[in-house]
Protein backbone atom coordinates (compact mmCIF):
# COMPACT_ATOMS: atom_id res chain seq x y z
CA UNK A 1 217.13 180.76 19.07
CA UNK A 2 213.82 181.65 20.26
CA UNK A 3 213.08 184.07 23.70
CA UNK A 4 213.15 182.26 27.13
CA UNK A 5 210.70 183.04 29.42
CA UNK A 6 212.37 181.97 32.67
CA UNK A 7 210.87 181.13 36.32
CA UNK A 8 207.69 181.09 35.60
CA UNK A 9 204.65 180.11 38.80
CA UNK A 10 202.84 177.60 38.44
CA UNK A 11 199.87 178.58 39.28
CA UNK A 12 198.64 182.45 40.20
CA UNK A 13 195.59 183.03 42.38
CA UNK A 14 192.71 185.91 41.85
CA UNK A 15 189.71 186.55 43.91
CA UNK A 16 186.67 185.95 41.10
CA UNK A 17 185.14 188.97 43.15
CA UNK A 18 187.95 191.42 41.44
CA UNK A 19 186.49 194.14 39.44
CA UNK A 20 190.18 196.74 38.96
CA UNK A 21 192.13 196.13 36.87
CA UNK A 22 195.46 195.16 38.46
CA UNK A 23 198.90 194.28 38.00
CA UNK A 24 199.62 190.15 38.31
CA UNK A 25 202.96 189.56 37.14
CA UNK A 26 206.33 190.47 35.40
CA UNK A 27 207.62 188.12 33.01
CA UNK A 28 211.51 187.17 33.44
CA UNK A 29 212.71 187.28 29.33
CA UNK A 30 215.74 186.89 27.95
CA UNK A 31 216.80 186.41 24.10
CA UNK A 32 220.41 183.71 23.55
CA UNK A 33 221.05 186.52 20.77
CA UNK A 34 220.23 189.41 23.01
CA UNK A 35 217.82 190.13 19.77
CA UNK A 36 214.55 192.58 20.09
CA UNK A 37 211.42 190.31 21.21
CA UNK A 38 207.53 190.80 21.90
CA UNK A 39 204.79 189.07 23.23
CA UNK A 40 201.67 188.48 23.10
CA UNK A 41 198.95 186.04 24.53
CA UNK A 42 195.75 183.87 24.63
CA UNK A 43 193.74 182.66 26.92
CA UNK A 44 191.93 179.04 26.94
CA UNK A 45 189.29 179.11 29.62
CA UNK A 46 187.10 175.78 29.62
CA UNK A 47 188.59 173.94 26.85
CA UNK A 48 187.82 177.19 25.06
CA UNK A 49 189.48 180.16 23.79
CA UNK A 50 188.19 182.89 25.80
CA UNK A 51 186.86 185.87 23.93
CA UNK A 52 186.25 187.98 27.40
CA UNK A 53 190.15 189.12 27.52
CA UNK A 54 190.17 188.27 30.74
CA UNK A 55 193.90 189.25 31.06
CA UNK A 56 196.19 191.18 29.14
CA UNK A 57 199.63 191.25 28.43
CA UNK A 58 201.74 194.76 28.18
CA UNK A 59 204.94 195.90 27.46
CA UNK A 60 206.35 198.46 29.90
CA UNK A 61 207.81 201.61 28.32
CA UNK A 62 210.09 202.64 30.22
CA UNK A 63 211.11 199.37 31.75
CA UNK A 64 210.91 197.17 28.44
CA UNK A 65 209.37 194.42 30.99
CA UNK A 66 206.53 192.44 30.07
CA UNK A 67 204.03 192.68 32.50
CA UNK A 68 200.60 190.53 33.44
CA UNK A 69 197.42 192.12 34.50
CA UNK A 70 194.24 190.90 35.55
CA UNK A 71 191.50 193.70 33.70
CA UNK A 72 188.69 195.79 34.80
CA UNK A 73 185.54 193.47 35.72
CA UNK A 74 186.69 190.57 33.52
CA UNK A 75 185.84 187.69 35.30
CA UNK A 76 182.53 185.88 35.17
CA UNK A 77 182.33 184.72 38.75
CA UNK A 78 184.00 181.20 37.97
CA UNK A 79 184.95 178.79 41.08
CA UNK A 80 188.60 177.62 41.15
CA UNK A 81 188.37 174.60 39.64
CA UNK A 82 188.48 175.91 36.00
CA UNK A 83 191.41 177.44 35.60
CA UNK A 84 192.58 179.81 32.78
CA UNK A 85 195.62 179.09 31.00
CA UNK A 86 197.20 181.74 29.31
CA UNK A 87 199.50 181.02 26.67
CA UNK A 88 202.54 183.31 26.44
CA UNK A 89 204.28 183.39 23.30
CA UNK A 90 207.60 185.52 23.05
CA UNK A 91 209.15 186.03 19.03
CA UNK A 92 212.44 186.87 18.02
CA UNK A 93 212.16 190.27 15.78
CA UNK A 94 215.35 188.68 14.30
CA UNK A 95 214.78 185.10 13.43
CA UNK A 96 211.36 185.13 13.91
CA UNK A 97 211.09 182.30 16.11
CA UNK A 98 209.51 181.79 19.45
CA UNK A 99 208.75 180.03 22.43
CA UNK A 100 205.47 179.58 24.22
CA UNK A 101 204.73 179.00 28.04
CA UNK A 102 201.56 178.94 29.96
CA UNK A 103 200.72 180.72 32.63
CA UNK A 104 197.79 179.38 34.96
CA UNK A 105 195.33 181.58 36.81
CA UNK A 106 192.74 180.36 39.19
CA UNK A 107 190.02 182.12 40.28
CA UNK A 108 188.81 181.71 44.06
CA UNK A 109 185.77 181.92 44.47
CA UNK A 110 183.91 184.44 46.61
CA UNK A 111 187.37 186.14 47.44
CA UNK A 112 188.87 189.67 46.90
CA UNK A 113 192.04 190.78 48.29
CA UNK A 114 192.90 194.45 48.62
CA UNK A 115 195.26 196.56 49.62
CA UNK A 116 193.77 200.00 49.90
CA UNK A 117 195.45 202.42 51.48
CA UNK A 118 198.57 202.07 49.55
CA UNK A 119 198.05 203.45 45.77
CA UNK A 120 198.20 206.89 44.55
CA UNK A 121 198.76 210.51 45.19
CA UNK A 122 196.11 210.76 48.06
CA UNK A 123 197.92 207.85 50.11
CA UNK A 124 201.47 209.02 49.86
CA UNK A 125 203.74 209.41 52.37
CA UNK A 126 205.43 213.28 53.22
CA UNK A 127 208.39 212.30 55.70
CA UNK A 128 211.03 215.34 56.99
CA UNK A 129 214.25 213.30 56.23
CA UNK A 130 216.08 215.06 58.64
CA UNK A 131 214.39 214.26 61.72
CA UNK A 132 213.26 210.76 61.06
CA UNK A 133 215.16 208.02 62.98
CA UNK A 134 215.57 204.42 62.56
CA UNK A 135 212.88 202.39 64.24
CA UNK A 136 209.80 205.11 63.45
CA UNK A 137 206.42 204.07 62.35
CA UNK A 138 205.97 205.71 58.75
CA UNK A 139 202.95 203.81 58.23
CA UNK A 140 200.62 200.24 58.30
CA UNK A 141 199.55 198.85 55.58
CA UNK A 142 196.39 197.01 56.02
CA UNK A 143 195.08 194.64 53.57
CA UNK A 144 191.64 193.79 53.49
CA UNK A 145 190.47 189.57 52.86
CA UNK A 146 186.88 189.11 52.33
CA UNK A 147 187.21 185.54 53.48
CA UNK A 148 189.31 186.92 56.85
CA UNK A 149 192.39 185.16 56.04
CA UNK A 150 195.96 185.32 57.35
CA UNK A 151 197.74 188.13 55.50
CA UNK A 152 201.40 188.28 55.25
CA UNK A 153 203.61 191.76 54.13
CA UNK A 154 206.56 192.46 52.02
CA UNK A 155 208.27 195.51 50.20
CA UNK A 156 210.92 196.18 48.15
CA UNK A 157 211.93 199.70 47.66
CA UNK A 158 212.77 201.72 44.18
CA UNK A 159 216.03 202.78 44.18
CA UNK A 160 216.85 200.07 46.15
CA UNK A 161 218.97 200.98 49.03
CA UNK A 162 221.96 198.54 50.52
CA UNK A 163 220.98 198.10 53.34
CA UNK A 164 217.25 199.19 52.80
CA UNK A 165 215.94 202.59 54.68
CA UNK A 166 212.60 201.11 54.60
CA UNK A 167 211.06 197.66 56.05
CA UNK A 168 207.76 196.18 56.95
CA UNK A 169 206.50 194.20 59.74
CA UNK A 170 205.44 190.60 57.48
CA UNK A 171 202.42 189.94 60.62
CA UNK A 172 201.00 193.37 60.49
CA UNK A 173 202.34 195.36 58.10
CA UNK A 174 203.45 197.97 60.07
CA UNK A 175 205.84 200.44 58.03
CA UNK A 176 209.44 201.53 59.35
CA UNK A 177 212.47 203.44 59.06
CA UNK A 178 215.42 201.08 58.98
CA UNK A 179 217.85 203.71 58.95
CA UNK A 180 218.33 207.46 60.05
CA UNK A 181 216.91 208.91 57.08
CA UNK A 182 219.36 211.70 57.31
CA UNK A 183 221.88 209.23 55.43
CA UNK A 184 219.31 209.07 52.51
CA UNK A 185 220.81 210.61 49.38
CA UNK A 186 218.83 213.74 48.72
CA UNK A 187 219.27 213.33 45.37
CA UNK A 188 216.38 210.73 45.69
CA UNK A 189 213.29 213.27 46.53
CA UNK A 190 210.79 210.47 45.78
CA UNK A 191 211.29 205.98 46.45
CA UNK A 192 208.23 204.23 45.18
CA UNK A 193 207.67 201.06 47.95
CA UNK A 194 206.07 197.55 46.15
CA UNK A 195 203.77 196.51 48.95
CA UNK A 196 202.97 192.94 48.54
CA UNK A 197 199.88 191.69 50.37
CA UNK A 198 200.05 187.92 50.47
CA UNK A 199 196.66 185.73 51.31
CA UNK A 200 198.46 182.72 53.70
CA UNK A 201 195.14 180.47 52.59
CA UNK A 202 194.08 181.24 49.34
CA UNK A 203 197.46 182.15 48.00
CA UNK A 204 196.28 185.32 46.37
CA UNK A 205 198.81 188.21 45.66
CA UNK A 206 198.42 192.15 45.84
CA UNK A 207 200.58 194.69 44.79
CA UNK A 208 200.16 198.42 45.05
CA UNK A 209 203.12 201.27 45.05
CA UNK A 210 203.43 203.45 48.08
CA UNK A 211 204.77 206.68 47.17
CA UNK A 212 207.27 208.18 49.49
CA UNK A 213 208.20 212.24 49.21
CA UNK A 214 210.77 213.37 51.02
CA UNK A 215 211.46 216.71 52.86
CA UNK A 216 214.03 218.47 54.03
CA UNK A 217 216.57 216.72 52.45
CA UNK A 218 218.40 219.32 50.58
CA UNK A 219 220.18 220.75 53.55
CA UNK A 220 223.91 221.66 53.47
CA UNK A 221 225.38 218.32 54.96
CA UNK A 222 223.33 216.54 52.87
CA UNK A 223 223.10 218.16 49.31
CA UNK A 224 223.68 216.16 46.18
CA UNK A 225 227.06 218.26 46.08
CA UNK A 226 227.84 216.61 49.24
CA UNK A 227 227.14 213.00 48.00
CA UNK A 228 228.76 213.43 45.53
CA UNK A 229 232.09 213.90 47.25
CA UNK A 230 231.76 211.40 50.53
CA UNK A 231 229.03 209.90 52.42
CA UNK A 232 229.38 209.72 56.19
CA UNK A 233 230.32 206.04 57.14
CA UNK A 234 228.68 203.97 59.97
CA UNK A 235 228.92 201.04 61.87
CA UNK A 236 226.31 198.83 60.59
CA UNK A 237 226.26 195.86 63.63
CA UNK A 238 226.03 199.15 66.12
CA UNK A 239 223.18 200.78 64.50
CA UNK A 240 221.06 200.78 66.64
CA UNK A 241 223.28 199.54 69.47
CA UNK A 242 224.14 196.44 70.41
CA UNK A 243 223.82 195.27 73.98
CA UNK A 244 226.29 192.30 75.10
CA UNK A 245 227.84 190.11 78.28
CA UNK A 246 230.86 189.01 79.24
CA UNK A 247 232.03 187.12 82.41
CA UNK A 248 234.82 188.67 84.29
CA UNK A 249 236.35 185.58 83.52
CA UNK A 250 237.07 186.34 80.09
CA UNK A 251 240.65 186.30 78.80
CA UNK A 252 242.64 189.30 77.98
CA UNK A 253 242.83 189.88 74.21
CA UNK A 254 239.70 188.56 73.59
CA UNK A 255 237.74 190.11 70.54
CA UNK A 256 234.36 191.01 71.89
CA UNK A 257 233.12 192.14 68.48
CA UNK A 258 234.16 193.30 64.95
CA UNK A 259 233.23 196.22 63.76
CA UNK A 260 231.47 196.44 60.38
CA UNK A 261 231.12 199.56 58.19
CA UNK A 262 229.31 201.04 55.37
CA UNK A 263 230.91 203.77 53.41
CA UNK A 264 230.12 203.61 49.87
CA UNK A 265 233.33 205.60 49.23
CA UNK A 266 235.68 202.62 48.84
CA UNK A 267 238.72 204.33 48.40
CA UNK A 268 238.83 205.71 51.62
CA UNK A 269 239.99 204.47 55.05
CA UNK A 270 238.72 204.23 57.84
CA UNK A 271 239.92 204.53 61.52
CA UNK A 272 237.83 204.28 64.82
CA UNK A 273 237.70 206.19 67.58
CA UNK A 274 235.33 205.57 71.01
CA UNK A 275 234.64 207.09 74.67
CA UNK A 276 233.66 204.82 77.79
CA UNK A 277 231.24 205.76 80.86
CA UNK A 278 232.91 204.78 82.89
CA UNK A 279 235.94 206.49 81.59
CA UNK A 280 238.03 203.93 82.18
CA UNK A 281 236.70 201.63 79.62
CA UNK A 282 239.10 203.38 77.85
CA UNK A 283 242.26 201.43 78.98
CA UNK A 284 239.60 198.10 79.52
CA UNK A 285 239.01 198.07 75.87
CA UNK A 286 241.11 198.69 72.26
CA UNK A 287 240.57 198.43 68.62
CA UNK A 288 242.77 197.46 65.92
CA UNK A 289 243.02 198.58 62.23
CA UNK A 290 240.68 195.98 60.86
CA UNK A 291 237.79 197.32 63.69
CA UNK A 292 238.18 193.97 66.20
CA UNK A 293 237.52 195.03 69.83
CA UNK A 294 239.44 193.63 71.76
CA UNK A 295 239.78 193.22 75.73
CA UNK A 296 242.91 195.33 76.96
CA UNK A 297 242.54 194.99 80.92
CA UNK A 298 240.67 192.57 83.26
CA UNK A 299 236.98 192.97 83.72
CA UNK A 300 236.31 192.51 87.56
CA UNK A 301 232.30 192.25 88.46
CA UNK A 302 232.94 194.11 91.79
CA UNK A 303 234.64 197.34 90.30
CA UNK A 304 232.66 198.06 87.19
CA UNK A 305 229.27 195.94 86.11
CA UNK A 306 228.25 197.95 82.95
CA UNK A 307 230.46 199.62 80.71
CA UNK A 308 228.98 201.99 78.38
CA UNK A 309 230.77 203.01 75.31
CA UNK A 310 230.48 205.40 71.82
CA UNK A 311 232.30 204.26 68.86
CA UNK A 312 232.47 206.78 65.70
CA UNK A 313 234.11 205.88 62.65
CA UNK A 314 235.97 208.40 60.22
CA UNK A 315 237.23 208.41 56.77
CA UNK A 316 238.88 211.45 57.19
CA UNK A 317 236.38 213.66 55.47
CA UNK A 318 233.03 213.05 57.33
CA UNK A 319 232.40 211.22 60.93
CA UNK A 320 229.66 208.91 61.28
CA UNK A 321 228.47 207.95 65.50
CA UNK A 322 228.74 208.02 68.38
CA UNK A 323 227.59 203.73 67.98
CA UNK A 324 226.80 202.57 70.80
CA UNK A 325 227.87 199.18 72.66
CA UNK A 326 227.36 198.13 75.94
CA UNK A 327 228.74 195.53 77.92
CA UNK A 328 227.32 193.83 80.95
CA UNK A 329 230.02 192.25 82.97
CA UNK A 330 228.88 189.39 84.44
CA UNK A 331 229.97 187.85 88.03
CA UNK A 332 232.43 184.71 87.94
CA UNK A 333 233.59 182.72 90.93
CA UNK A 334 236.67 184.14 92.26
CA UNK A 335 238.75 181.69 94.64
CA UNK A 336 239.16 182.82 98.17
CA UNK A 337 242.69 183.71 99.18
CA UNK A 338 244.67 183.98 102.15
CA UNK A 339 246.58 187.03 103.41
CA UNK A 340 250.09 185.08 104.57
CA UNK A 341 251.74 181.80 103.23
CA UNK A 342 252.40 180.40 106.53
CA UNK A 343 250.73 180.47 109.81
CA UNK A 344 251.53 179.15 112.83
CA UNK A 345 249.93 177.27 116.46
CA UNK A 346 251.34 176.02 119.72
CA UNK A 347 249.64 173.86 121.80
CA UNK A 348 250.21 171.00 124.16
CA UNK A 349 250.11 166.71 123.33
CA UNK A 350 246.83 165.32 124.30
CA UNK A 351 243.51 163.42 123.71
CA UNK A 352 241.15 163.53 120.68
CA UNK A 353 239.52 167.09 121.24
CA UNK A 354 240.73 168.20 124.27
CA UNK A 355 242.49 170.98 123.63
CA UNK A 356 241.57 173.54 120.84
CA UNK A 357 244.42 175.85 118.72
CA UNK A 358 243.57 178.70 116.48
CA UNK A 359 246.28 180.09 113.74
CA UNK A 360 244.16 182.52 113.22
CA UNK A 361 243.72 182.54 109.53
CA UNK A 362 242.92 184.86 107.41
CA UNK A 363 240.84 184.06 104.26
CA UNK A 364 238.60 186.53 102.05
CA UNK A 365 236.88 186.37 98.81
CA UNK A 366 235.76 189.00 96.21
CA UNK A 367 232.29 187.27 95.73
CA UNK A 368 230.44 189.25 98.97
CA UNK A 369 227.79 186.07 98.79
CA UNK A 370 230.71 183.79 99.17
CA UNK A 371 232.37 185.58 102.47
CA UNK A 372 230.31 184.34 105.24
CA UNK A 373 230.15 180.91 103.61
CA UNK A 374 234.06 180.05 103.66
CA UNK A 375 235.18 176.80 105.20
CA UNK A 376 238.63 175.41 105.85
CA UNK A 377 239.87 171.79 105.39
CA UNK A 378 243.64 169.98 105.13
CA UNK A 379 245.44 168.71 102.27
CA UNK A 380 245.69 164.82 102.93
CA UNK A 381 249.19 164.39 103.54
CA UNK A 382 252.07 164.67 106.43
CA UNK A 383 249.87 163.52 109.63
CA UNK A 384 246.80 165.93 108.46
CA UNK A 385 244.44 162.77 109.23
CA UNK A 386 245.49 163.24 113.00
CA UNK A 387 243.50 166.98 112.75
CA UNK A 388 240.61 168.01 112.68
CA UNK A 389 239.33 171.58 111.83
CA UNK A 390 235.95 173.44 111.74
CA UNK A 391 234.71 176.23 109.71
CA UNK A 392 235.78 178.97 111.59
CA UNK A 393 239.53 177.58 110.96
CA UNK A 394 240.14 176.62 114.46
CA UNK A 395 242.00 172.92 114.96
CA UNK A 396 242.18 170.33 117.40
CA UNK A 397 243.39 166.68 117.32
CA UNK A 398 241.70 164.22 115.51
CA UNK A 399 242.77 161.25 117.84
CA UNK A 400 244.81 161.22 121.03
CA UNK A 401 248.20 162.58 120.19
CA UNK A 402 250.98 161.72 122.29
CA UNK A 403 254.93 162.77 120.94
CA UNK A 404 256.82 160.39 123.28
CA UNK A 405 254.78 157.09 123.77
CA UNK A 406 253.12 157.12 120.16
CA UNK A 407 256.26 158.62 118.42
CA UNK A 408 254.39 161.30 116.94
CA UNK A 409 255.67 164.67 115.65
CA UNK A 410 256.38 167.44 117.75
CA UNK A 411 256.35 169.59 114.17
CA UNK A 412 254.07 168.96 111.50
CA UNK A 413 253.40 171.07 108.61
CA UNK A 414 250.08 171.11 106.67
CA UNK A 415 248.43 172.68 103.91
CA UNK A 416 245.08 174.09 104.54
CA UNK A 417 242.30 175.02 101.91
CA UNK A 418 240.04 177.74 101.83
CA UNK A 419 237.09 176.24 99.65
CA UNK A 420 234.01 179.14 98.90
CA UNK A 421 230.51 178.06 98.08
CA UNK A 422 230.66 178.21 94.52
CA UNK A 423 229.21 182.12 94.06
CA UNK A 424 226.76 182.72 91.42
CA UNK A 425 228.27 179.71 89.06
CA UNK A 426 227.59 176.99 91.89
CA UNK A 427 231.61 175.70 90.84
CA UNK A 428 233.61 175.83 94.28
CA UNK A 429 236.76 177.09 94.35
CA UNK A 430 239.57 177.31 96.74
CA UNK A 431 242.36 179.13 97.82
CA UNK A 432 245.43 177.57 99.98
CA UNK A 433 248.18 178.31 102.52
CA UNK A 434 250.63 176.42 104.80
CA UNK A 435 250.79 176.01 108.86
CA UNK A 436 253.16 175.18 111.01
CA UNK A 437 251.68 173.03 114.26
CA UNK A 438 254.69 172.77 117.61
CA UNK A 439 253.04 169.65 119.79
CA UNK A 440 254.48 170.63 123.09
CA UNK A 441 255.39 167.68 125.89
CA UNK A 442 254.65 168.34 129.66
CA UNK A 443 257.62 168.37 132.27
């Protein structure tokens, strides 16, 4: 069976203003047999077969990939609306037989993309491994479009890294360290960054190779020797640190996160280990074998608001953190509460409001917003409609009470309710207690 070339564009977009020669494309091949292959090309360019070699077709050496270029000054200023089709044709050094495909390349007219600050010896990067932390600038690509178009950035990194030390900015093509370099095996002095420079309108595509030399790599801790006997494990989701809220509210044995690791020495285990600012986050928090965090001990908004904490993670050889997590407690309405279960008041029969009694109850609340806002009212039920109480807690009759002509109670019992104003949530809640009322009768 003949070679497959696989996943091929449809179309590929040049600037007719290009005059390097430049890479375009790497062919995807694969042989049924797993045979030897090669290809080769042509190239039909106005119902014609072009003679100009506009584009050539080479094998890598040390890849074996077959790759597309676009050559030096090739072009003869056509507009995009006569394509060249190239004609890729990929034989079987076993069978002999093949399989052809077309590639199509439009030229834009009056266009050149270029990406020139990226190529070669001059432009490459020197970074001290050591002291370079996640989140700093190595660099910003900047692409150049003659017709000022949008221009969008990706890279991908050789050796590839999982995840990647290096990552770009797609909008402006800033350059960054994704990781502490420090992890970085040092037996990787040199990683050659694809930068691809992406026209939004005219779809064109630029690829150059930003070298990247490393220094200060070959320290002690972080000698091939040492790589290749453990790597220091971290806590990827931590890295950088992870910021997070919680009510107070929140249920006890609750898994606030799960701790994920790298340690590319899979034989190993792992345990955890952390510190709290406040120290008590010690006791508020805990983590079990398979890294869940978990809450241990009621969060309460007026004792602690932020807890600050370190996690490391160990695999018995090497120690990789402090990781940092911290945890904003957030304020949930508490209901108000009363000091006693029963109070109690005396006062004498008589007509609506004429006569005031206080049982003087005692109510507070934990929400500070919520303690001069507290107001009392009676559970309807056993003669509470014949009271009446205002919002400092202080009763009188509702309607004339009289024990002996109106046969009313000279002992009633009530339930009263504390209700707050709903603290930061806006949700009321209340808290409740019991009183005892003696109605006395005049002699």
């Amino acid at each position: 069976m003949p070679p497959t070339v696989n996943d091929l564009p449809r179309n590929i977009y040049v600037g007719n203003l290009e005059t390097q020669e430049r890479y375009l494309y790497t062919l995807n091949v694969t042989d049924p047999d797993a045979d030897a292959f090669a290809c080769s090309h042509t190239i039909t360019y106005n119902d014609s077969i072009s003679t100009n070699r506009e584009f050539v077709l080479r094998e890598d050496t040390t890849t074996k990939e077959w790759k597309f270029y676009i050559r030096a000054g090739a072009l003869p200023s056509p507009d995009n609306t006569k394509p060249y089709i190239n004609t890729i044709e990929c034989t079987d050094s076993n069978s002999g037989s093949s399989g052809r495909y077309n590639i199509t390349v439009r030229a834009v007219h009056d266009e050149l993309l270029t990406l020139p600050n990226i190529a070669g010896t001059a432009n490459a990067l020197k970074i001290d491994a050591i002291s370079t932390l996640k989140g700093k600038t190595l660099k910003t690509a900047s692409a150049n479009s003659r017709g000022g178009n949008l221009v969008e950035y990706s890279l991908v990194s050789d050796p590839s890294f999982s995840p990647e030390f290096f990552t770009i900015d797609s909008s402006n093509g800033v350059i960054k360290a994704n990781r502490d370099f420090k992890y970085l095996d040092s037996r990787y002095p040199t990683v050659y960054l694809t930068i691809k420079a992406h026209d939004t309108v005219d779809s064109i595509d630029v690829y150059e190779t930003q070298i990247v030399q490393l220094t200060n790599s070959n320290t002690l801790i972080f000698s091939p020797a040492f790589y290749d006997q453990n790597t220091v494990p971290r806590i990827v989701n931590l890295d950088p640190g992870l910021a997070d809220s919680q009510l107070e509210s929140l249920a006890l044995g609750s898994v606030l996160m799960t701790l994920t690791t790298e340690d590319p020495d899979a034989s190993t285990t792992l345990t955890y280990a952390f510190s709290c600012v406040p120290p008590d986050g010690k006791n508020t928090f805990t983590i079990d074998t398979n890294g869940n965090v978990k809450l241990a001990q009621a969060l309460d908004y007026e004792t602690v608001k932020t807890y600050t904490c370190g996690f490391n993670v160990s695999d018995g050889t090497a120690t990789g953190g402090p990781f940092m997590y911290t945890l904003t407690v957030q304020d949930a309405n508490e209901a108000p509460y009363f000091s006693d279960t029963m109070y109690y008041a005396t006062t004498s029969e008589g007509a609506a409001g004429s006569v005031s009694f206080d049982p003087s109850f005692s109510c507070s609340d934990q929400d500070v917003t919520d303690v001069s806002k507290l107001t009392y009212a009676f559970k309807a039920a056993n003669n509470s409609n014949r009271f009446a109480i205002n919002t400092a807690g202080v009763m009188t009759f509702k309607e004339n009470y009289d024990v002996d002509q109106n046969a009313m109670p000279s002992s009633v019992v009530l339930t009263v309710f504390c209700v707050d104003a709903g603290g930061t949530t806006g949700v009321k809640k209340t808290g409740s207690t019991q009183v005892t009322i003696t109605i006395a009768v005049p002699c």
